[in-house]
C-alpha atoms as a PDB file:
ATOM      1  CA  UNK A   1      97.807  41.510 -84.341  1.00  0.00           C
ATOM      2  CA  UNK A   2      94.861  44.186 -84.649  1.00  0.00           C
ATOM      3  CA  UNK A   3      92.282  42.065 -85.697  1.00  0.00           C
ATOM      4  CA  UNK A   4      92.690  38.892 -83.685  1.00  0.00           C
ATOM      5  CA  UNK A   5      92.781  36.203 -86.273  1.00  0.00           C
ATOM      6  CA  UNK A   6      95.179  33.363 -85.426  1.00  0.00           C
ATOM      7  CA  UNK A   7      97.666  31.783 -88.119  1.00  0.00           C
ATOM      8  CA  UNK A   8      95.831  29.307 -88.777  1.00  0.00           C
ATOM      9  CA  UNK A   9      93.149  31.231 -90.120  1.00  0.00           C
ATOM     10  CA  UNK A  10      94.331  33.814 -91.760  1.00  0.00           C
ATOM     11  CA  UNK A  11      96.718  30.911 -93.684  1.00  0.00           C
ATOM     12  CA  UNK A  12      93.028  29.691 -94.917  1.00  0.00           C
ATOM     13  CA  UNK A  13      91.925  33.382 -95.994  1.00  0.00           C
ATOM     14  CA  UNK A  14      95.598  33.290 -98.061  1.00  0.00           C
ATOM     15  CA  UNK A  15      94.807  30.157 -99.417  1.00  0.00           C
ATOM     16  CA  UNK A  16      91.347  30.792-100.759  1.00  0.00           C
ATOM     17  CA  UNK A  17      92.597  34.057-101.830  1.00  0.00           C
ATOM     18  CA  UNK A  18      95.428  32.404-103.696  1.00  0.00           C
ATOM     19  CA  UNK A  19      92.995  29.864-105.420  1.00  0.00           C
ATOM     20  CA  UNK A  20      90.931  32.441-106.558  1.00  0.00           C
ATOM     21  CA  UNK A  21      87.846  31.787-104.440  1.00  0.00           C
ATOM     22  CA  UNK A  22      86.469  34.972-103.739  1.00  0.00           C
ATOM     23  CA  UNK A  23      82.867  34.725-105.493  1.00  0.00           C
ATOM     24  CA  UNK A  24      80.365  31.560-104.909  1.00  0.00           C
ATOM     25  CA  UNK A  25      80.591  30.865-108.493  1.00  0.00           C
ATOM     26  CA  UNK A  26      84.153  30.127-107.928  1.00  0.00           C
ATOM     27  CA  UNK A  27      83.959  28.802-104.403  1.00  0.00           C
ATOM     28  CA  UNK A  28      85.501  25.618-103.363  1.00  0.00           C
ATOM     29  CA  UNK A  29      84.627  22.189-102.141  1.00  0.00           C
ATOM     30  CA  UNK A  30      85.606  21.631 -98.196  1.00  0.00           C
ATOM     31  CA  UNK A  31      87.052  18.488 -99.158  1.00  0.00           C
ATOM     32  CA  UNK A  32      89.945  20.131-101.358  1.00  0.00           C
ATOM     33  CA  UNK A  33      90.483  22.718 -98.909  1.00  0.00           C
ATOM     34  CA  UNK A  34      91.109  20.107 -96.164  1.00  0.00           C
ATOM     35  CA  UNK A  35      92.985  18.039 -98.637  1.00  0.00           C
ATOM     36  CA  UNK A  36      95.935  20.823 -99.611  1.00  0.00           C
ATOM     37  CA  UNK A  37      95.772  22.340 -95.977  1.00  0.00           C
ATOM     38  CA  UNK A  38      95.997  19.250 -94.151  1.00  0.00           C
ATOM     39  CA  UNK A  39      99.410  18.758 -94.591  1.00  0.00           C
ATOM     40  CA  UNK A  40      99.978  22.418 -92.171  1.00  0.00           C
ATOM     41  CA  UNK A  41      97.913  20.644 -89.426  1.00  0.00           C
ATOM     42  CA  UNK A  42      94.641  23.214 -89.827  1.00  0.00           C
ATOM     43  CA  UNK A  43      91.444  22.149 -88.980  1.00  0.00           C
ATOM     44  CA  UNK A  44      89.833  23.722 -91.575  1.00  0.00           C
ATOM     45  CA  UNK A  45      85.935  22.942 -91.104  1.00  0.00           C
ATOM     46  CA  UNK A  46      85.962  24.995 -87.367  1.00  0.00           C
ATOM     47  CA  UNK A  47      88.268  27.442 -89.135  1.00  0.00           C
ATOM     48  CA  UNK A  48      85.901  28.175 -92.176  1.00  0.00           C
ATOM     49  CA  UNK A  49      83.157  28.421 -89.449  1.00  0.00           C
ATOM     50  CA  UNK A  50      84.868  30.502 -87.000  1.00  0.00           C
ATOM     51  CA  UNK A  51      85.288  33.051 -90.243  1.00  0.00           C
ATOM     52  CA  UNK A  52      81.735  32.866 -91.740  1.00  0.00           C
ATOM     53  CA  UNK A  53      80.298  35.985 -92.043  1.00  0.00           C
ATOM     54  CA  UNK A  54      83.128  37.971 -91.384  1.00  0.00           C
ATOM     55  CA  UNK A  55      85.820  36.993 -93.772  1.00  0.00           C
ATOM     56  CA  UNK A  56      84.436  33.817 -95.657  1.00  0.00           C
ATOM     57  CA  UNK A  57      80.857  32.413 -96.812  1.00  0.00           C
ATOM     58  CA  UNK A  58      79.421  29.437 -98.274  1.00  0.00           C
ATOM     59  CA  UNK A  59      77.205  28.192-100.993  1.00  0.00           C
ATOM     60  CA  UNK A  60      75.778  24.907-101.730  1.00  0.00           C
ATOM     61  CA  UNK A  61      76.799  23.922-105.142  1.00  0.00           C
ATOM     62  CA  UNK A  62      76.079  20.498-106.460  1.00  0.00           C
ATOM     63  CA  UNK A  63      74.859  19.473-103.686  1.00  0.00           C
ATOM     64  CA  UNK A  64      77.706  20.160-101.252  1.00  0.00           C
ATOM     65  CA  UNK A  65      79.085  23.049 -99.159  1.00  0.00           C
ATOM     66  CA  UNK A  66      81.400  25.474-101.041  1.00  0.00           C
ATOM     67  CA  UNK A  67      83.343  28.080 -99.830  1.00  0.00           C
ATOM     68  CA  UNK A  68      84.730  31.756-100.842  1.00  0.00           C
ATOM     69  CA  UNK A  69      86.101  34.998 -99.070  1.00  0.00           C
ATOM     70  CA  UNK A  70      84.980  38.576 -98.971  1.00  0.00           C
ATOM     71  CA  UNK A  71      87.831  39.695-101.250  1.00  0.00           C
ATOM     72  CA  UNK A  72      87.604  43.081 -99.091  1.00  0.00           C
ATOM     73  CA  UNK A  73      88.269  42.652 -95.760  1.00  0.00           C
ATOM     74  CA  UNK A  74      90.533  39.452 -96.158  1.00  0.00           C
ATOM     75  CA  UNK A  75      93.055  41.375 -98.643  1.00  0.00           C
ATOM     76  CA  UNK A  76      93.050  44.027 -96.208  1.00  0.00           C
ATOM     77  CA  UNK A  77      93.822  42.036 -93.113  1.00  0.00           C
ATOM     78  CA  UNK A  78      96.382  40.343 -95.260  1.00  0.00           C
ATOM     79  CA  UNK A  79      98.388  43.055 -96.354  1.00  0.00           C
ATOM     80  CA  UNK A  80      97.785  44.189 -92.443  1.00  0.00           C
ATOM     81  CA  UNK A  81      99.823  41.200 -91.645  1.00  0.00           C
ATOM     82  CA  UNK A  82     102.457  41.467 -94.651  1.00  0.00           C
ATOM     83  CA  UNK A  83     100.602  38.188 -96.321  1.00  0.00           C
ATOM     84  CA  UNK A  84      99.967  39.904 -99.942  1.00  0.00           C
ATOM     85  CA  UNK A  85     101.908  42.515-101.633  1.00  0.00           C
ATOM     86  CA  UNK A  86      99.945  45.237-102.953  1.00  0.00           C
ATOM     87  CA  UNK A  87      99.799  45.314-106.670  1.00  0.00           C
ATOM     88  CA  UNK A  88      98.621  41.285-106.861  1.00  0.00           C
ATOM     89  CA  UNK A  89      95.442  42.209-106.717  1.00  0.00           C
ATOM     90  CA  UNK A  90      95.280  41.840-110.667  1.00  0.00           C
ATOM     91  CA  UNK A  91      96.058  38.075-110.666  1.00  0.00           C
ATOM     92  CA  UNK A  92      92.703  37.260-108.916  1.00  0.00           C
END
């Protein structure tokens, strides 16, 4: 791996990407992310912190934490690491 991410995280850049989260309009609550990731045995609150900036940021929208991706960087580290196809870049 290139960039360094672990699987862990770069299964929470797939999933944001996936759930269309990549503006803070659309951003999610960190409650559902835990809640569908938990299952995979992520902890997804130092996760989401470990990629702030970088990959992921966060808004506060009624009155709790949300958070998106940088559409840019993650699709590109994803297709790096054969997690999206090229082409599915429409659906989002």
């Amino acid at each position: 791996m290139s960039c360094g991410l672990l699987p862990g995280q770069l299964a929470v850049l797939k999933y944001l990407v996936e759930h269309r989260c990549v503006r803070p309009d659309r951003a999610k609550r960190l409650e559902a992310i835990e809640r569908d990731l938990d299952p995979k045995g992520i902890d997804v609150k130092s996760t989401l912190d470990s990629l702030l900036g970088a990959y992921v940021g966060k808004t506060p929208k009624q009155g709790k934490v949300h958070y998106y991706v940088n559409l840019g960087p993650t699709l590109h580290v994803l297709k790096e690491h054969g997690m999206w196809r090229p082409g599915r870049e429409h659906r989002i």
